[in-house]
PDB file of N, CA and C in Angstrom:
ATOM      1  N   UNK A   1     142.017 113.670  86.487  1.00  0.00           N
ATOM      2  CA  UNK A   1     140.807 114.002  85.770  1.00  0.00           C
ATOM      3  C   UNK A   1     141.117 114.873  84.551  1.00  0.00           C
ATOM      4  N   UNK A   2     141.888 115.839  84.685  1.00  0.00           N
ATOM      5  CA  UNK A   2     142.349 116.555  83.483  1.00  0.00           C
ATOM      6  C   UNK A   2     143.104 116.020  82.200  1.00  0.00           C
ATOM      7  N   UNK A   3     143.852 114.795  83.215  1.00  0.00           N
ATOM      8  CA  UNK A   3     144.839 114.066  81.756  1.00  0.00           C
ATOM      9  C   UNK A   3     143.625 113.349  80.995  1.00  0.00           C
ATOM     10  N   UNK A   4     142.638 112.738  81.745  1.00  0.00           N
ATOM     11  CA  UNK A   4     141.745 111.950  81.096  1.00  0.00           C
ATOM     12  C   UNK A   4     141.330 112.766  79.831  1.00  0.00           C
ATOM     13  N   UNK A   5     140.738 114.091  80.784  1.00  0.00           N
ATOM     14  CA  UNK A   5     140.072 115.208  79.585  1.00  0.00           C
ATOM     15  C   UNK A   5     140.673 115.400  78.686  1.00  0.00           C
ATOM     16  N   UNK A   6     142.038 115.570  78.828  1.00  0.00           N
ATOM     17  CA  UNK A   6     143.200 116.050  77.407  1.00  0.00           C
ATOM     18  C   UNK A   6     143.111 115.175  76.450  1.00  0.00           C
ATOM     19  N   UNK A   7     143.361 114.014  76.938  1.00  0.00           N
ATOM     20  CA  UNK A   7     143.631 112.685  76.201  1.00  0.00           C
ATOM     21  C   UNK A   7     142.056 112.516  75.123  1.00  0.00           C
ATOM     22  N   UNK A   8     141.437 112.934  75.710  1.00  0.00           N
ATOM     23  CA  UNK A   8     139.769 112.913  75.017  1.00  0.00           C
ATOM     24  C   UNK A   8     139.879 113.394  73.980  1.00  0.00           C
ATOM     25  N   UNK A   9     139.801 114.845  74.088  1.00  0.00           N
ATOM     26  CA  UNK A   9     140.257 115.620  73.694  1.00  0.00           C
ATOM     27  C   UNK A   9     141.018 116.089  72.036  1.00  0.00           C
ATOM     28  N   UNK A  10     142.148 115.393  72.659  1.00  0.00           N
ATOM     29  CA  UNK A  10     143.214 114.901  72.102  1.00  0.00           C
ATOM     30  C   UNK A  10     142.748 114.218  70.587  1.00  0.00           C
ATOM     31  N   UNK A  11     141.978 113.051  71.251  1.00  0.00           N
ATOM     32  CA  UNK A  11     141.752 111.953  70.457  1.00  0.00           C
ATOM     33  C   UNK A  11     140.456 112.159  69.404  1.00  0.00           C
ATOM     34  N   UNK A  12     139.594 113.398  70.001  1.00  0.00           N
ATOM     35  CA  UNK A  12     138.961 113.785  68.817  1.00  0.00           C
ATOM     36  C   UNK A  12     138.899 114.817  68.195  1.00  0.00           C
ATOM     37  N   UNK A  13     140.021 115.566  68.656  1.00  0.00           N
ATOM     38  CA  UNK A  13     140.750 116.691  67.465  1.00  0.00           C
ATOM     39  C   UNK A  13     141.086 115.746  66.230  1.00  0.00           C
ATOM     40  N   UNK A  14     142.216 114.471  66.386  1.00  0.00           N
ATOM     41  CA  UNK A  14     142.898 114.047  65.649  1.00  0.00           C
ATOM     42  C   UNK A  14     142.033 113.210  64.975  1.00  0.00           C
ATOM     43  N   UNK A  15     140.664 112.341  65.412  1.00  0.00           N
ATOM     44  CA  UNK A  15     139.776 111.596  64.513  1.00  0.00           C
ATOM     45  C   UNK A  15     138.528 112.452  63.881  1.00  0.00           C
ATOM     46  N   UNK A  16     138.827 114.061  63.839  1.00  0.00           N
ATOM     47  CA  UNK A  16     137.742 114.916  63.242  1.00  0.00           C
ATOM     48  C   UNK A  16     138.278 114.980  61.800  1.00  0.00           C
ATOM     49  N   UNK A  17     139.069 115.303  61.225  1.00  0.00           N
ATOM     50  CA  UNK A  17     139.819 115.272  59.939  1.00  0.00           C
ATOM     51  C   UNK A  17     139.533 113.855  59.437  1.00  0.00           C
ATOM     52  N   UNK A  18     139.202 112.839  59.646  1.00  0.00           N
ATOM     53  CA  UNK A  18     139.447 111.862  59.409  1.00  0.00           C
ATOM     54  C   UNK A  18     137.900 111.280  58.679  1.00  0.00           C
ATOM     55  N   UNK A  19     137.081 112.802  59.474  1.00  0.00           N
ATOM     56  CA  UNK A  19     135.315 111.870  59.305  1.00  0.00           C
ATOM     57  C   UNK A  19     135.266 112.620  58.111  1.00  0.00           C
ATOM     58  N   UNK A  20     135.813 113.566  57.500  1.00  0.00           N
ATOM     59  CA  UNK A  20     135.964 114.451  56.476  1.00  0.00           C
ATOM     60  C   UNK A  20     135.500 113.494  54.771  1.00  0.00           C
ATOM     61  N   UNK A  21     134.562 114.000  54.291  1.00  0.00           N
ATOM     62  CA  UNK A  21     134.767 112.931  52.904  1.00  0.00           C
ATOM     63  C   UNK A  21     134.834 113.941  52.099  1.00  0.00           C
ATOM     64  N   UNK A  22     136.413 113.186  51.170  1.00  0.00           N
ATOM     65  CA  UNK A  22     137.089 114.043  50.179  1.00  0.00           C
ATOM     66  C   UNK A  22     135.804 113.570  48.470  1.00  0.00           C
ATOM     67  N   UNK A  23     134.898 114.152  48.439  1.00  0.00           N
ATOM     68  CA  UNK A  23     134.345 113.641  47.346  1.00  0.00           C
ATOM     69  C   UNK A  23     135.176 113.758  45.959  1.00  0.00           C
ATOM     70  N   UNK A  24     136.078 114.610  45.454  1.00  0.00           N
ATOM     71  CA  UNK A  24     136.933 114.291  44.304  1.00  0.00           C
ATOM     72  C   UNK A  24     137.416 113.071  44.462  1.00  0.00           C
ATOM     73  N   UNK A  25     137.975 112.936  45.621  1.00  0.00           N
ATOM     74  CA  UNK A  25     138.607 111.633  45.829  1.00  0.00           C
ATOM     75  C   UNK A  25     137.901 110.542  45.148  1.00  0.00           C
ATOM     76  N   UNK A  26     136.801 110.811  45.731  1.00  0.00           N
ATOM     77  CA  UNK A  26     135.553 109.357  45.879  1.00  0.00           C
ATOM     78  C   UNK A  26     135.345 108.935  44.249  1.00  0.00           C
ATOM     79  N   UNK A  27     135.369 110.290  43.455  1.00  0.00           N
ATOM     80  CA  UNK A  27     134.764 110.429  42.589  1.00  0.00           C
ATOM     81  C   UNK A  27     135.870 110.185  41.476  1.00  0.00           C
ATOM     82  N   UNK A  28     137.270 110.813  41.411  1.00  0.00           N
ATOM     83  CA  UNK A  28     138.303 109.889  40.796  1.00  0.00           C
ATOM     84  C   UNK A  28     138.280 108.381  41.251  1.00  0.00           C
ATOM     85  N   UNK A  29     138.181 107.633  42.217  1.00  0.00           N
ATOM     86  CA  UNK A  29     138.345 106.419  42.581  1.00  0.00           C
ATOM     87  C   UNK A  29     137.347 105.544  41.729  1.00  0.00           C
ATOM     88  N   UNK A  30     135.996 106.257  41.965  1.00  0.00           N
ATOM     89  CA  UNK A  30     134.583 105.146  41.518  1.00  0.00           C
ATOM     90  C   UNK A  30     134.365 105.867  39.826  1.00  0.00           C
ATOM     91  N   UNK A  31     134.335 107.131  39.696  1.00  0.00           N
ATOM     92  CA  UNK A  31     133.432 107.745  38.534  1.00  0.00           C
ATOM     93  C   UNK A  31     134.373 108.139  37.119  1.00  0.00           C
ATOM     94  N   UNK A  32     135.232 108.419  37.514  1.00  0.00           N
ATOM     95  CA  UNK A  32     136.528 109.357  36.653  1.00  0.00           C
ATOM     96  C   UNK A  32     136.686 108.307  35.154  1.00  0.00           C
ATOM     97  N   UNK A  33     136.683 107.313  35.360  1.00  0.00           N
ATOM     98  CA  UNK A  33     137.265 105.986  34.423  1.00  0.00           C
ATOM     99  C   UNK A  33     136.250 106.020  33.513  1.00  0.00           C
ATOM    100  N   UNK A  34     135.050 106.183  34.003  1.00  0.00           N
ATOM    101  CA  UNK A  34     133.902 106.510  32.688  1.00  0.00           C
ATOM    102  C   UNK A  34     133.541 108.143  32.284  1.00  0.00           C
ATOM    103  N   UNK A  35     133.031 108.869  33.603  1.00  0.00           N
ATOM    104  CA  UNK A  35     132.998 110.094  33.029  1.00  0.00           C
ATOM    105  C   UNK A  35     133.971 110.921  33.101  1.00  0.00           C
ATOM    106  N   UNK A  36     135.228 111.108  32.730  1.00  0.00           N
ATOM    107  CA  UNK A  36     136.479 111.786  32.853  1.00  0.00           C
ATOM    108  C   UNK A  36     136.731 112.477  34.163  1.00  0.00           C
ATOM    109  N   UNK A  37     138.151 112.907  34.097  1.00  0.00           N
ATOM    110  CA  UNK A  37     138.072 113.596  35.285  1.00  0.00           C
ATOM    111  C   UNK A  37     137.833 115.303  35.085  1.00  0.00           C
ATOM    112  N   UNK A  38     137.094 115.414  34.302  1.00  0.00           N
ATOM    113  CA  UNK A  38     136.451 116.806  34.196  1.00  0.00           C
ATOM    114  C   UNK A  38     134.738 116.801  34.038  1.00  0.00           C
ATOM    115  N   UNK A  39     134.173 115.346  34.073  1.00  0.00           N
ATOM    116  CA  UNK A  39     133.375 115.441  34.231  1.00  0.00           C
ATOM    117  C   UNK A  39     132.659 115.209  32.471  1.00  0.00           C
ATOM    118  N   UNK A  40     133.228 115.086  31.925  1.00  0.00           N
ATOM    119  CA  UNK A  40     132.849 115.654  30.371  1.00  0.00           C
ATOM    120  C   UNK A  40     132.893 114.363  29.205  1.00  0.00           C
ATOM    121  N   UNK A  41     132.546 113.286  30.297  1.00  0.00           N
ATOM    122  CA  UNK A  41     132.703 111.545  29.593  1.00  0.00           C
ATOM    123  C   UNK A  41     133.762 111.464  28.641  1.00  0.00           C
ATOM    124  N   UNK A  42     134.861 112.179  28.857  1.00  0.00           N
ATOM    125  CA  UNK A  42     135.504 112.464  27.441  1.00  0.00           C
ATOM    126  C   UNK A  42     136.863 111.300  27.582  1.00  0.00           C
ATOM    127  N   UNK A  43     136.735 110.308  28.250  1.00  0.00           N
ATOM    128  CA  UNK A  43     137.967 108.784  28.360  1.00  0.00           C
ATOM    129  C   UNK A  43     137.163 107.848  27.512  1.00  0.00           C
ATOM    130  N   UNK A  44     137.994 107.070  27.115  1.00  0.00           N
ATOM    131  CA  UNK A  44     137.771 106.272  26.148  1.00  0.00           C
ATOM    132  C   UNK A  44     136.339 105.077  26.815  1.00  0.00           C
ATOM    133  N   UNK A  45     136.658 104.952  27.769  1.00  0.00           N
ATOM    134  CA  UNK A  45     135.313 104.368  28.411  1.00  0.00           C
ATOM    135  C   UNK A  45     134.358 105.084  28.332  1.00  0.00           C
ATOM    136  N   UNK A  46     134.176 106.442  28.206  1.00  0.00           N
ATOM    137  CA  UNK A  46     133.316 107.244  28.313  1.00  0.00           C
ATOM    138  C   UNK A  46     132.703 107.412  27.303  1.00  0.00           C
ATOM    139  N   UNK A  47     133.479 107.570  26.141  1.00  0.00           N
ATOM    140  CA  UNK A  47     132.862 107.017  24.477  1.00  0.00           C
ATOM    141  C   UNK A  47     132.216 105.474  24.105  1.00  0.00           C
ATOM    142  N   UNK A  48     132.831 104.412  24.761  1.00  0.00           N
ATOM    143  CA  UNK A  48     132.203 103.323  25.005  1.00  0.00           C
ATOM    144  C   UNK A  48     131.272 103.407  25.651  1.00  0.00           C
ATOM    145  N   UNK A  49     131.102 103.728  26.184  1.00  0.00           N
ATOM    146  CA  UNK A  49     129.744 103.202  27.787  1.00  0.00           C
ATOM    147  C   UNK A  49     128.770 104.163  27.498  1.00  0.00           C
ATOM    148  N   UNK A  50     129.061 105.169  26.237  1.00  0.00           N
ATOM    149  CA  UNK A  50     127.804 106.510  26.245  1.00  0.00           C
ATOM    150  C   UNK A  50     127.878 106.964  27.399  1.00  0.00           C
ATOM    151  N   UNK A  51     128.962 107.422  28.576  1.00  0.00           N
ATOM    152  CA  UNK A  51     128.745 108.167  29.228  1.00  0.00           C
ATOM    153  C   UNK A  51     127.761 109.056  30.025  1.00  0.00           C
ATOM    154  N   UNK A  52     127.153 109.293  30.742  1.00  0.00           N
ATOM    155  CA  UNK A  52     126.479 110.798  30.239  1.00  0.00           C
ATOM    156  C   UNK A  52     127.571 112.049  30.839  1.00  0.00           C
ATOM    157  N   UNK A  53     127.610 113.546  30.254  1.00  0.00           N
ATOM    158  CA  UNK A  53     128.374 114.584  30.346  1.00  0.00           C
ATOM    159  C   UNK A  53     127.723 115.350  31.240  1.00  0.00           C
ATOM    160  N   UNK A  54     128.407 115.582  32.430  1.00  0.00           N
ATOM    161  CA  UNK A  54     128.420 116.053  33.444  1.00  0.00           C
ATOM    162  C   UNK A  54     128.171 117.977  33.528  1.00  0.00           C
ATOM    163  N   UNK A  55     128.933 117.775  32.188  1.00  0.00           N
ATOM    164  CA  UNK A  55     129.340 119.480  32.326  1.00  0.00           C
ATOM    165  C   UNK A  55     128.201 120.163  31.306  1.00  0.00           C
ATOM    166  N   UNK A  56     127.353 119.545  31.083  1.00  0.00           N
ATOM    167  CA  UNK A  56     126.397 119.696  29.958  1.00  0.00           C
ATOM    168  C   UNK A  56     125.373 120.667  30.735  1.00  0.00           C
ATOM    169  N   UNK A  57     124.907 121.795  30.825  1.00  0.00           N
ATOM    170  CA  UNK A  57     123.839 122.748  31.662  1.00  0.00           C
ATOM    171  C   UNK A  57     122.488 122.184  31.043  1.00  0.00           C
ATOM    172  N   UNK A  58     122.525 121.647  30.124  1.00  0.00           N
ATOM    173  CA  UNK A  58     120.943 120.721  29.566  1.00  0.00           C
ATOM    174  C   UNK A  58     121.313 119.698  30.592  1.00  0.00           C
ATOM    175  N   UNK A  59     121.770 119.051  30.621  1.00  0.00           N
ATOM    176  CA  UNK A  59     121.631 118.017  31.554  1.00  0.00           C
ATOM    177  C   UNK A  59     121.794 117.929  33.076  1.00  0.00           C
ATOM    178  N   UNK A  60     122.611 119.427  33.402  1.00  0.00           N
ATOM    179  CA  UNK A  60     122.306 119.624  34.564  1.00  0.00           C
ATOM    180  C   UNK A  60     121.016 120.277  35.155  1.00  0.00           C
ATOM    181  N   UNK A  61     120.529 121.097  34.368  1.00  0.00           N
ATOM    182  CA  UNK A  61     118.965 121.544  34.337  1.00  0.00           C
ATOM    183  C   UNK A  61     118.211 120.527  34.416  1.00  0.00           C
ATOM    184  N   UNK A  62     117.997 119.779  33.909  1.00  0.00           N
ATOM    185  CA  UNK A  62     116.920 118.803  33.882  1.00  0.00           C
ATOM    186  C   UNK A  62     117.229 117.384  35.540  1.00  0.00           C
ATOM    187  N   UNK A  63     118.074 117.257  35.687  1.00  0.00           N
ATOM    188  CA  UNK A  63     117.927 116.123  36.668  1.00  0.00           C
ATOM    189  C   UNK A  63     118.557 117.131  38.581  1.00  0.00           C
ATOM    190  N   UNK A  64     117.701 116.783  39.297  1.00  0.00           N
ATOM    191  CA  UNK A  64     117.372 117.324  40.293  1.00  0.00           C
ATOM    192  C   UNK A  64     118.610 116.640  41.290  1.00  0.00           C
ATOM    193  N   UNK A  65     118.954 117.235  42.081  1.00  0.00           N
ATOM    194  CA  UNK A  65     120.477 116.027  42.976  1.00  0.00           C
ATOM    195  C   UNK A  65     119.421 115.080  43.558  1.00  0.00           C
ATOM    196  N   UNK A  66     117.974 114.476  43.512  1.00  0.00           N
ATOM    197  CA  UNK A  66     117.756 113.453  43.707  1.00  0.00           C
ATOM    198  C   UNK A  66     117.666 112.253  42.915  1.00  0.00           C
ATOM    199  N   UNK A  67     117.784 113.379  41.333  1.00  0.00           N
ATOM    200  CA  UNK A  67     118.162 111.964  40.099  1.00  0.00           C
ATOM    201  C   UNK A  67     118.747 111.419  40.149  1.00  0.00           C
ATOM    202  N   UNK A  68     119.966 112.430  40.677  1.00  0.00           N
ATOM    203  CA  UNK A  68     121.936 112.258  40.436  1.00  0.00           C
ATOM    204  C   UNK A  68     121.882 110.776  41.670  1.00  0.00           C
ATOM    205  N   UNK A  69     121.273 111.157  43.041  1.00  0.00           N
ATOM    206  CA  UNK A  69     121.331 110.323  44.188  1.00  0.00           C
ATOM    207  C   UNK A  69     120.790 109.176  43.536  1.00  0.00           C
ATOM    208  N   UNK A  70     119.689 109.000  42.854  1.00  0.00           N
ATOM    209  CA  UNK A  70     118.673 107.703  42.399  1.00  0.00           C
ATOM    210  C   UNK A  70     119.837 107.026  41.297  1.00  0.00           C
ATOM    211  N   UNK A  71     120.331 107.986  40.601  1.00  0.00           N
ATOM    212  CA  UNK A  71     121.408 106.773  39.896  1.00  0.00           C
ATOM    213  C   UNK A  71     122.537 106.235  40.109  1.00  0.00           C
ATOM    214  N   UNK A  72     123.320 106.861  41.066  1.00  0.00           N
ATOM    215  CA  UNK A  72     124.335 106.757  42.125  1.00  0.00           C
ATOM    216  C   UNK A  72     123.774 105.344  42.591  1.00  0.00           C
ATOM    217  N   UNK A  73     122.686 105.467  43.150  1.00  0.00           N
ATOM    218  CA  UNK A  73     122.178 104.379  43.803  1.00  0.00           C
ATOM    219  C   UNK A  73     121.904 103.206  43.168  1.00  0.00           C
ATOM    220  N   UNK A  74     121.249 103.250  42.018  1.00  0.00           N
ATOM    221  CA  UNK A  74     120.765 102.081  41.661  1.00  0.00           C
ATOM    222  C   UNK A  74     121.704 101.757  40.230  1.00  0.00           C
ATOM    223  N   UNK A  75     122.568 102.331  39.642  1.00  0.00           N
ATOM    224  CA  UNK A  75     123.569 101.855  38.719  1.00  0.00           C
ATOM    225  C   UNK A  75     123.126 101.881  37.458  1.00  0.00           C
ATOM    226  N   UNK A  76     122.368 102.962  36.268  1.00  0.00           N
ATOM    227  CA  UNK A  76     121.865 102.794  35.617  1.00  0.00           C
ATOM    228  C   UNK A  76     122.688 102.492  34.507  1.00  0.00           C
ATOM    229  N   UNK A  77     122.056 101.921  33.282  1.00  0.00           N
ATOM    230  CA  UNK A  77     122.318 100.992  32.187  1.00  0.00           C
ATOM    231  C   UNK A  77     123.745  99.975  32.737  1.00  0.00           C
ATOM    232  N   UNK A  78     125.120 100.191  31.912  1.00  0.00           N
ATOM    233  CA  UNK A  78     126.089  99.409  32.619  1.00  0.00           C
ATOM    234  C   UNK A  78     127.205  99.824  33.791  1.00  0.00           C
ATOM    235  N   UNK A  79     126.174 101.253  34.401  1.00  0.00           N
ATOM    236  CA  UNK A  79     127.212 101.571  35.553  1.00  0.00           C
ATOM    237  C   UNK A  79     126.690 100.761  36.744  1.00  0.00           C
ATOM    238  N   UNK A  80     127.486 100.498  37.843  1.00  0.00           N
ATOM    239  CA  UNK A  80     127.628  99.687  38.822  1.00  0.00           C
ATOM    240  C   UNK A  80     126.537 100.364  39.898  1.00  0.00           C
ATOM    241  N   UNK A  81     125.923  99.983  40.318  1.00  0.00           N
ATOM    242  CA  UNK A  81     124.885 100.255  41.609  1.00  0.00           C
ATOM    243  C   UNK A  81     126.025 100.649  43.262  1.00  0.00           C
ATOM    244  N   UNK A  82     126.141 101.844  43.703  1.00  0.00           N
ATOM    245  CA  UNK A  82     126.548 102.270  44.851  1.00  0.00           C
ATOM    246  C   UNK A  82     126.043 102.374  46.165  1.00  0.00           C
ATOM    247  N   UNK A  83     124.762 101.918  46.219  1.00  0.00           N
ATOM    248  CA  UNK A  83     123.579 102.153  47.172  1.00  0.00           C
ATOM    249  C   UNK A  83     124.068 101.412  48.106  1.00  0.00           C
ATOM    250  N   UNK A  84     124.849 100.178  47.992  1.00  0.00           N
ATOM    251  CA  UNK A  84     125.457  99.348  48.815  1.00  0.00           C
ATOM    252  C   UNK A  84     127.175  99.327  49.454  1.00  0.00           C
ATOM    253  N   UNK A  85     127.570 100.024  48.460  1.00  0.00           N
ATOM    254  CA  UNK A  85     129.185 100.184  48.081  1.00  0.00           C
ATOM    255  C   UNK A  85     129.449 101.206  49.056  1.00  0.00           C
ATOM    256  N   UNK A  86     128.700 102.397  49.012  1.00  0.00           N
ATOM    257  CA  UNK A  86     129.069 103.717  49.041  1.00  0.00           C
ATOM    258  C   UNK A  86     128.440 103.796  50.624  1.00  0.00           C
ATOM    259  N   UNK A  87     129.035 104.996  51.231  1.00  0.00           N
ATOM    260  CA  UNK A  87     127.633 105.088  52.817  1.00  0.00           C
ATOM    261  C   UNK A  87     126.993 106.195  52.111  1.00  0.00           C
ATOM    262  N   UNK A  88     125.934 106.836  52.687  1.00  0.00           N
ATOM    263  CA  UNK A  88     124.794 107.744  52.378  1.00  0.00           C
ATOM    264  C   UNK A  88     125.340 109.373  51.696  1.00  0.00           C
ATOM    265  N   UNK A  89     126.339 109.221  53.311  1.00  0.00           N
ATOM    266  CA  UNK A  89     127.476 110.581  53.198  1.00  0.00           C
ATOM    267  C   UNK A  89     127.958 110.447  52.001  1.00  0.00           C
ATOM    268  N   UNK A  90     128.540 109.977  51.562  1.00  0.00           N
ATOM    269  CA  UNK A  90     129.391 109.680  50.194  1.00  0.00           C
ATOM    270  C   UNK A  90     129.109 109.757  49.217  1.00  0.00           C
ATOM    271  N   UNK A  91     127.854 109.284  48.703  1.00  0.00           N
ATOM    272  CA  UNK A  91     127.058 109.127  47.735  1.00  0.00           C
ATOM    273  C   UNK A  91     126.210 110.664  47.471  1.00  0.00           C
ATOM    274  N   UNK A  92     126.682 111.488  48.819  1.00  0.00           N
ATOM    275  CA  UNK A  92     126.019 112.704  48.488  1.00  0.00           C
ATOM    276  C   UNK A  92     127.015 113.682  48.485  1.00  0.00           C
ATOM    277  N   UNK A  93     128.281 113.083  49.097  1.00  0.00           N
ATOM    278  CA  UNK A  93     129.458 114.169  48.153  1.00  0.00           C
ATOM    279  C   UNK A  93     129.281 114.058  46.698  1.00  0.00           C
ATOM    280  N   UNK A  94     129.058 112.806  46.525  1.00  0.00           N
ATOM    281  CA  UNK A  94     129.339 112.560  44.905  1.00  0.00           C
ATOM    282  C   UNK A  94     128.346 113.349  44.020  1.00  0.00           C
ATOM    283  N   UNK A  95     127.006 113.782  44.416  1.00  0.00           N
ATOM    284  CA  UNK A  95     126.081 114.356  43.598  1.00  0.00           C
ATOM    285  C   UNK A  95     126.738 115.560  44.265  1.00  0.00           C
ATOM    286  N   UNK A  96     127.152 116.245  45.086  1.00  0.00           N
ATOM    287  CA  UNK A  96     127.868 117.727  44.755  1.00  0.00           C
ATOM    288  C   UNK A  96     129.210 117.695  44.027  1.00  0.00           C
ATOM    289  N   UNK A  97     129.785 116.636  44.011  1.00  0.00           N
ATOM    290  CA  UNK A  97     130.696 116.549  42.706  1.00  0.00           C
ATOM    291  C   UNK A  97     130.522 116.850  41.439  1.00  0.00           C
ATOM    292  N   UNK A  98     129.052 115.702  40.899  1.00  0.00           N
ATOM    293  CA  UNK A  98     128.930 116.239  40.111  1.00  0.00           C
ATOM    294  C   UNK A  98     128.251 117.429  39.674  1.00  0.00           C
ATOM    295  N   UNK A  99     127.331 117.977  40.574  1.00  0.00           N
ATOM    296  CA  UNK A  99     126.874 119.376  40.517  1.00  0.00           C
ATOM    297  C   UNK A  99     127.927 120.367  40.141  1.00  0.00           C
ATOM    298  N   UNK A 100     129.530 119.976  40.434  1.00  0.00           N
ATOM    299  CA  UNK A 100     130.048 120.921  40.365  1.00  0.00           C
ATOM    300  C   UNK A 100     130.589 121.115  38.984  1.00  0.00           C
ATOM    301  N   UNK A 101     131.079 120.349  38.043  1.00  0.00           N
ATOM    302  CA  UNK A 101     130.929 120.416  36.760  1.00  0.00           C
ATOM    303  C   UNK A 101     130.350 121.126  35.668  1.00  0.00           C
ATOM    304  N   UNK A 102     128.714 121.029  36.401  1.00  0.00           N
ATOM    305  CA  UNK A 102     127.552 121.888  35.749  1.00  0.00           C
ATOM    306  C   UNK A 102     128.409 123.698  35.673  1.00  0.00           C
ATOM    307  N   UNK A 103     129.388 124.101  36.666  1.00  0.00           N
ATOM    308  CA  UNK A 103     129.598 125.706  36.684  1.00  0.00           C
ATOM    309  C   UNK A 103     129.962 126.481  35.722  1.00  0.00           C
ATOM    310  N   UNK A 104     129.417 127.248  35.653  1.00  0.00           N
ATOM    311  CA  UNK A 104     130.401 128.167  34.036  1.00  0.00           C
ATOM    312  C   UNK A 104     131.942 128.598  34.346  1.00  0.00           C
TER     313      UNK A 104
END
């Protein structure tokens, strides 16, 4: 009965790290290529695509992390829609991603 318990145990010490979502990660993988990896649209896609700038406090003032979630989601002008791509969790690291940009 105890090995059972260990083994349990065991097995969800080692699959707790794992449920972990690295949102930089997420956010170099899906976002970085248009809005830089500082957040500041400043890659050459980012000048193409009009970007929007992350690190901008006008623009972080004005849109609420349910904007950030609503466009995440639905892919506005020629960014890609995530609502499907992404799970829920993820899509809401990503609006504290970019929240984090907004910091002085």
């Amino acid at each position: 009965m105890k090995a059972v318990f260990g083994v349990g145990l065991l097995v969800a010490m080692i699959s707790a790290p794992a449920l972990a979502i690295d949102g930089p990660a997420l956010y170099q993988q899906h976002c970085a290529k248009c809005h830089g990896d500082t957040g500041q649209a400043d890659s050459w896609r980012g000048y193409m695509y009009f970007s929007r700038d992350f690190s901008s406090m006008r623009w972080q003032a004005a849109n609420t992390d349910e904007d950030i979630l609503a466009d995440i989601d639905r892919g506005p002008r020629i960014m890609p829609a995530y609502k499907n791509k992404l799970s829920e969790a993820e899509r809401n690291a990503l609006v504290q991603v970019v929240r984090s940009f907004g910091k002085p």
